[in-house]
N, C-alpha and C. Protein backbone atom coordinates (compact mmCIF):
# COMPACT_ATOMS: atom_id res chain seq x y z
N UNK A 1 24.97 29.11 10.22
CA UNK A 1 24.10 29.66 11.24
C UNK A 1 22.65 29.39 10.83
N UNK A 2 21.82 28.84 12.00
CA UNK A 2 20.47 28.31 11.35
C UNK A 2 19.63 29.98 10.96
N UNK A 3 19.02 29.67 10.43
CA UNK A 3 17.83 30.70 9.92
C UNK A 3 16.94 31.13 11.63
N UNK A 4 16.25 32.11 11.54
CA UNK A 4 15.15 32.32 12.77
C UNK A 4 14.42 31.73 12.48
N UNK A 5 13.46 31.71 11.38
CA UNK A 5 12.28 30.62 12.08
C UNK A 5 12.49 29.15 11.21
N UNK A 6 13.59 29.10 10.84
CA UNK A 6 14.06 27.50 10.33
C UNK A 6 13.87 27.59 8.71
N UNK A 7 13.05 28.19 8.01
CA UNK A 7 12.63 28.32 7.01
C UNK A 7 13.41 27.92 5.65
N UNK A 8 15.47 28.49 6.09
CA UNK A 8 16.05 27.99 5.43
C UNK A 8 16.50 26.33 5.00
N UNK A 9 16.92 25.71 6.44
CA UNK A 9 17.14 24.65 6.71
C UNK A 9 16.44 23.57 6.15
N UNK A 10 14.25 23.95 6.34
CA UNK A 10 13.63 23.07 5.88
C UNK A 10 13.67 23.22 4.29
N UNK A 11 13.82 23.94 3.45
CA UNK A 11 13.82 24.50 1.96
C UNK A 11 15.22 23.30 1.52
N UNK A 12 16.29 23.37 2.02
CA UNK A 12 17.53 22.85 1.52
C UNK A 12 16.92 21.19 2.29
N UNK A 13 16.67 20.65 3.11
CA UNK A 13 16.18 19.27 3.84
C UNK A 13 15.04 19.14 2.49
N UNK A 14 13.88 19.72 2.22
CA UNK A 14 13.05 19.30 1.21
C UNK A 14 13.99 19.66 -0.12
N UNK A 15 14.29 20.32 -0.25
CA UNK A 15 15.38 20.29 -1.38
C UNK A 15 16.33 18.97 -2.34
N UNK A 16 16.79 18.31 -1.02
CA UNK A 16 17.61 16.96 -1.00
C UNK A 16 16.65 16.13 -1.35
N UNK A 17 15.52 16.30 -0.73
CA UNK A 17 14.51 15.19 -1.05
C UNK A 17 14.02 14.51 -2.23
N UNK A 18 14.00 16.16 -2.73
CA UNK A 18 13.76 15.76 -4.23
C UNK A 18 14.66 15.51 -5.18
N UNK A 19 16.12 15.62 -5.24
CA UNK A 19 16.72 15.50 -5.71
C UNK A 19 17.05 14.09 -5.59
N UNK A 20 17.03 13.62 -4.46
CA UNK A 20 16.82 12.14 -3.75
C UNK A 20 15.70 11.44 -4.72
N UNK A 21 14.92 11.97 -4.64
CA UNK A 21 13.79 11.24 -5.63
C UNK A 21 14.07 11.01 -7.73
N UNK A 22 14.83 12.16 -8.21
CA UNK A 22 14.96 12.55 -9.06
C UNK A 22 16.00 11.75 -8.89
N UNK A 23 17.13 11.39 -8.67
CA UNK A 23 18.24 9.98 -8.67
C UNK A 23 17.67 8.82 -8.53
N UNK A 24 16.50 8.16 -8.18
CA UNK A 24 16.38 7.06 -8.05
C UNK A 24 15.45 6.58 -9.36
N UNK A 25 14.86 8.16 -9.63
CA UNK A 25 13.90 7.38 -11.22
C UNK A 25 14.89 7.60 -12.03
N UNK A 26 16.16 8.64 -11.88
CA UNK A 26 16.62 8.11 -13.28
C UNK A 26 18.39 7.54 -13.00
N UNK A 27 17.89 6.25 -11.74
CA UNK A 27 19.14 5.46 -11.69
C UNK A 27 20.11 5.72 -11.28
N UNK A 28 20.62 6.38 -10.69
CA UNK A 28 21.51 7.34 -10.02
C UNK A 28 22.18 6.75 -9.01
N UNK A 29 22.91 5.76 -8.09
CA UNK A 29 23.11 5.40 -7.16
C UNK A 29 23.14 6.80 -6.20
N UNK A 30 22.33 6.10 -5.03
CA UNK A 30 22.08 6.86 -4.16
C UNK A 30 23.55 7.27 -3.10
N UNK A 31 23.40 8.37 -2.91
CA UNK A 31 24.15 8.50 -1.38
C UNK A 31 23.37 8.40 -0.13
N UNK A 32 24.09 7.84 0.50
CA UNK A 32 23.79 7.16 2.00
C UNK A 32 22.72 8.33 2.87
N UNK A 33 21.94 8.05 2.84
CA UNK A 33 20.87 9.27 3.34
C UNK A 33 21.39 9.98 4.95
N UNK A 34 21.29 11.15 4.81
CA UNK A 34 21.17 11.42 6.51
C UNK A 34 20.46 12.20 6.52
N UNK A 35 19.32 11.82 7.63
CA UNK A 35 18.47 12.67 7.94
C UNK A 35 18.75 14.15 8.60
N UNK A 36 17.73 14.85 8.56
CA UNK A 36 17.95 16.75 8.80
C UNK A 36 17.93 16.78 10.12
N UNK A 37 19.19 17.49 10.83
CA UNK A 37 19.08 17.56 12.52
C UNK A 37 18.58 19.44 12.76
N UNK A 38 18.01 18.73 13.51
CA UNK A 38 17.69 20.00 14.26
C UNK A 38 16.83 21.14 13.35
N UNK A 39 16.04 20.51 12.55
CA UNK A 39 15.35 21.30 11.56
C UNK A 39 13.67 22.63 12.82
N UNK A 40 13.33 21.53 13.76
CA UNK A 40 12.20 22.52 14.29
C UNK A 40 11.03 21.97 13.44
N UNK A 41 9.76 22.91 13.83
CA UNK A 41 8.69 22.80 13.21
C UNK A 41 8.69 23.25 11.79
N UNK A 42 7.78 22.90 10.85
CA UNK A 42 7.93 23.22 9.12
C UNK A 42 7.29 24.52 9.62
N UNK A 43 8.09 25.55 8.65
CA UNK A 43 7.05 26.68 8.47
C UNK A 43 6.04 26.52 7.74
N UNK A 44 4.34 27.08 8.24
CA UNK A 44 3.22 26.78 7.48
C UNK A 44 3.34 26.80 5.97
N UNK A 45 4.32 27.99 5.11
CA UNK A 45 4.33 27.82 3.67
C UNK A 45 5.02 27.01 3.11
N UNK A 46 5.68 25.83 3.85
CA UNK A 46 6.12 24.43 2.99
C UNK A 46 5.31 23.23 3.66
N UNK A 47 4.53 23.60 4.03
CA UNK A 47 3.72 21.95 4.65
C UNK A 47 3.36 21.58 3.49
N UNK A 48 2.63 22.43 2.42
CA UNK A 48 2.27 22.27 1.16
C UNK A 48 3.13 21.25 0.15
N UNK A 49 4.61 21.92 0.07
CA UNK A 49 5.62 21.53 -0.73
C UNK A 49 6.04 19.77 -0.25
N UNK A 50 5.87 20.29 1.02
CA UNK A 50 6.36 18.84 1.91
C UNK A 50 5.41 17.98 1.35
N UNK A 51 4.20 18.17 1.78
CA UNK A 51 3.01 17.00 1.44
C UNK A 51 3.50 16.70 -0.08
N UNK A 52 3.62 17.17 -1.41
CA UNK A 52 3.98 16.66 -2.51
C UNK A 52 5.52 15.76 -2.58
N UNK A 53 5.95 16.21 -1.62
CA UNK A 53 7.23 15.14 -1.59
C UNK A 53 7.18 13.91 -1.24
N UNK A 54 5.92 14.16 -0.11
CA UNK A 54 5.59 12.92 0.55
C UNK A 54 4.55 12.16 -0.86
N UNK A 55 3.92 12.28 -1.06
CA UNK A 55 3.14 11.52 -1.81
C UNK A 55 3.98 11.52 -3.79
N UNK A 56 4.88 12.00 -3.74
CA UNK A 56 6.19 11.31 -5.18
C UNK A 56 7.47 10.50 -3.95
N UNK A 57 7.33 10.49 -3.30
CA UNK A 57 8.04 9.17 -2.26
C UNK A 57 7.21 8.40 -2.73
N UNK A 58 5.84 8.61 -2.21
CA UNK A 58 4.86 6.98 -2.00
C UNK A 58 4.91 6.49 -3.49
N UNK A 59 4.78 7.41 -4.51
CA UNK A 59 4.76 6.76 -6.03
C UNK A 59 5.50 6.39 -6.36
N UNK A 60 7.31 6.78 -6.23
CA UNK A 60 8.09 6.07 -6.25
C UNK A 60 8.55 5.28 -5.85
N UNK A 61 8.37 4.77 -4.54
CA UNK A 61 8.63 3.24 -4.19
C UNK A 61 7.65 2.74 -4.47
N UNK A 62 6.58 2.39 -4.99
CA UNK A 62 5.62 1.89 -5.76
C UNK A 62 6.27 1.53 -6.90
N UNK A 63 6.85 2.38 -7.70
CA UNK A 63 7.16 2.43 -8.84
C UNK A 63 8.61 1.77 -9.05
N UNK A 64 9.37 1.93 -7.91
CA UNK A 64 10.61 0.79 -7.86
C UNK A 64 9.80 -0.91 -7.66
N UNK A 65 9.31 -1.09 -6.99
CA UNK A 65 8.69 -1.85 -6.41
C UNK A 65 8.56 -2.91 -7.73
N UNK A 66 7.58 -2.17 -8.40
CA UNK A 66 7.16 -2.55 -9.74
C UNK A 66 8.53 -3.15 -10.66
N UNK A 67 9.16 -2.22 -10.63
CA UNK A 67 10.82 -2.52 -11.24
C UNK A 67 11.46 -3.75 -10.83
N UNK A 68 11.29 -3.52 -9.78
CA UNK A 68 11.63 -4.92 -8.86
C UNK A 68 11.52 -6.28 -8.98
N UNK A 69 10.24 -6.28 -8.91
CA UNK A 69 9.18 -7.45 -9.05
C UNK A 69 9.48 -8.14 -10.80
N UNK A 70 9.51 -6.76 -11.64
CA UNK A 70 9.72 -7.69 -12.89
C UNK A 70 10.74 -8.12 -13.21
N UNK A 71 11.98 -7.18 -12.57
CA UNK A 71 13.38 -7.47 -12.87
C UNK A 71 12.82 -9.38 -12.11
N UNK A 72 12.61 -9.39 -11.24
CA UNK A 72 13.04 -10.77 -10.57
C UNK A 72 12.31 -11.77 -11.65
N UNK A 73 11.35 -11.20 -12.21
CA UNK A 73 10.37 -12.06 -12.90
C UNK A 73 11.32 -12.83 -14.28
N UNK A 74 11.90 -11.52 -14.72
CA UNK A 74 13.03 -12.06 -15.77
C UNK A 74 14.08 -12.59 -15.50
N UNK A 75 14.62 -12.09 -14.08
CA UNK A 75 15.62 -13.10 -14.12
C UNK A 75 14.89 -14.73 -13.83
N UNK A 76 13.91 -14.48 -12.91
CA UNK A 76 13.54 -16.15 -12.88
C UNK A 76 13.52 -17.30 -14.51
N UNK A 77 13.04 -16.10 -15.35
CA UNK A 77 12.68 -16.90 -16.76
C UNK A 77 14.47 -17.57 -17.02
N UNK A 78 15.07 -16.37 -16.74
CA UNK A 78 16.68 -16.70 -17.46
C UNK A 78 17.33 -17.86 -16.88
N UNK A 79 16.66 -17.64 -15.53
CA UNK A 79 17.83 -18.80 -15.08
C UNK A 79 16.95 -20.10 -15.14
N UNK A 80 15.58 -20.51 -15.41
CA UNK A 80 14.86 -21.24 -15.73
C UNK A 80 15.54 -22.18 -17.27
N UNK A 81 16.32 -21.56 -18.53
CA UNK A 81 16.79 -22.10 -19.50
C UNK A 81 17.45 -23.02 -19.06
N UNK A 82 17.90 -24.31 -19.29
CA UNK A 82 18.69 -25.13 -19.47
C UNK A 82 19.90 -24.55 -19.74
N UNK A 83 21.16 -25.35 -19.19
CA UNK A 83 22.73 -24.94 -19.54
C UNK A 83 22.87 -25.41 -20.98
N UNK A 84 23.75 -24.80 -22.00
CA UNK A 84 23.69 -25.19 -23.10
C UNK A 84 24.34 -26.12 -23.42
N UNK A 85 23.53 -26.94 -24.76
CA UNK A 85 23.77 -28.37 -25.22
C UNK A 85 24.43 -28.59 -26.52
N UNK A 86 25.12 -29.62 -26.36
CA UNK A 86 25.84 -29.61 -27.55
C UNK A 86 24.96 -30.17 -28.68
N UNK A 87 24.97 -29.77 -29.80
CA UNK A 87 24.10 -29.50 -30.83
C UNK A 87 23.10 -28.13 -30.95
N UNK A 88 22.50 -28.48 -32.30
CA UNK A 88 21.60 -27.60 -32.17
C UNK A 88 20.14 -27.46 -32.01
N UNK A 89 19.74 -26.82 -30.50
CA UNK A 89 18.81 -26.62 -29.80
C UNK A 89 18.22 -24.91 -30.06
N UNK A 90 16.57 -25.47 -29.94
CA UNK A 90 16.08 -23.42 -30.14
C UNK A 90 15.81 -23.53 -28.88
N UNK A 91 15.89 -22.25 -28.56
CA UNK A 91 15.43 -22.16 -27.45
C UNK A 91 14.08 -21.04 -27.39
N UNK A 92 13.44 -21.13 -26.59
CA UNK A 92 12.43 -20.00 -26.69
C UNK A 92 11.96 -19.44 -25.47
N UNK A 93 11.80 -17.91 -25.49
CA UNK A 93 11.55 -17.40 -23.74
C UNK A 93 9.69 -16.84 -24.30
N UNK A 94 9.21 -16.92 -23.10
CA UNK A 94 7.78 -16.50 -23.10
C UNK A 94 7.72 -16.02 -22.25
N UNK A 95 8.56 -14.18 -23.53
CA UNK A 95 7.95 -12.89 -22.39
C UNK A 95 6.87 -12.55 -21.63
N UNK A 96 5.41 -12.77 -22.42
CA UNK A 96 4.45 -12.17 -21.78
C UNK A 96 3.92 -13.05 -20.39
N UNK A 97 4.18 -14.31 -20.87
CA UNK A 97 3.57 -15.36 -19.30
C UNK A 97 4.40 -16.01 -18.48
């Protein structure tokens, strides 16, 4: 049964959120998101809470983003090596550039 002025509904909807957030920095495969039905207007004492969810969203996909970008960066280096040769060859990776 929903709450009267929604108060519950939005608490457990921002609730998920963060927990949503808290699985993705520490790797967690996600479950399939569904958004909150029928939540109504935020009550004025979580617009607050909300706005901080919203802006550790924006840092965290920033922050995947980042993850992203280097993961691809290393794999580009890896698959850049030559297939291996018979004899003996050094090989050398140049992490930083």
């Amino acid at each position: 049964m929903a709450s009267p002025d929604g108060r519950a509904e939005w608490e457990e909807a921002l609730r998920r959120f963060e927990d949503d957030l808290q699985d993705a920095l520490a790797q967690i495969d996600p479950v399939p998101w569904r958004p909150p039905i029928a939540l109504g207007p935020i009550p004025p004492e979580l617009v607050e809470r909300a706005a901080r969810i919203i802006e550790a969203q924006a840092h965290t996909i920033r922050y995947l983003e980042d993850v992203r970008q280097t993961t691809a960066k290393h794999l580009a280096a890896v698959r850049a090596v030559p297939a291996a040769e018979v004899g003996a060859h050094p090989v050398y990776f140049d992490l930083i550039g």
